[in-house]
Protein backbone atom coordinates (compact mmCIF):
# COMPACT_ATOMS: atom_id res chain seq x y z
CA UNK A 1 101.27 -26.46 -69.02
CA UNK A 2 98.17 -28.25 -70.59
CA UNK A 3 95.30 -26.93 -72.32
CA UNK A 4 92.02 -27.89 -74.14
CA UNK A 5 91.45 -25.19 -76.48
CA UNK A 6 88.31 -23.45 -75.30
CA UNK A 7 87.59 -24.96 -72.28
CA UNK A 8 90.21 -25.34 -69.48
CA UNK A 9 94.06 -25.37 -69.11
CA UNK A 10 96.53 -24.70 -66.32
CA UNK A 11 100.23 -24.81 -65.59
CA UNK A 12 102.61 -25.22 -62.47
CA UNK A 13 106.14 -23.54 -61.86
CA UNK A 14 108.31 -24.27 -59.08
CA UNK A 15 110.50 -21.67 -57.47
CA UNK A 16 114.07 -23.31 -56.42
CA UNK A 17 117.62 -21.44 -55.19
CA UNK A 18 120.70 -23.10 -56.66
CA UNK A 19 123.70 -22.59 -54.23
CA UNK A 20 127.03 -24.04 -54.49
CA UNK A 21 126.11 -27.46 -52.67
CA UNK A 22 122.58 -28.06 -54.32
CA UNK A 23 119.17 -27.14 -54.81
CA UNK A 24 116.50 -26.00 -52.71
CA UNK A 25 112.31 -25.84 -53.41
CA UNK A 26 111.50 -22.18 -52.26
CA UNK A 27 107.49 -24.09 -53.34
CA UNK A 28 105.88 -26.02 -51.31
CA UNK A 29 102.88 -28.05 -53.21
CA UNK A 30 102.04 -31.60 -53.91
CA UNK A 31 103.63 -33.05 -57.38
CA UNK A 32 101.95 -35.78 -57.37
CA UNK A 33 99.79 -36.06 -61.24
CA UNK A 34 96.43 -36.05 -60.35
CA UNK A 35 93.74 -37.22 -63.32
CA UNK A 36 90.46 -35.84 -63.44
CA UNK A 37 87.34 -37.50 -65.24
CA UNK A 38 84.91 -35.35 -66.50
């Protein structure tokens, strides 16, 4: 996660199942970075 101490923060999580031949997202959301001016 990322804050700024008073004023805003968030955080993101994905959700996966591991089986025996991989991985899979159980998520579905961009994960791109996207940067915000303020």
């Amino acid at each position: 996660g990322i804050s700024v101490d008073g004023e805003l923060g968030g955080r993101i999580g994905d959700s996966i199942v591991v089986t025996k031949t991989g991985s899979e997202y159980l998520t579905n959301y961009p994960r791109e970075i996207l940067t915000v001016n303020r």
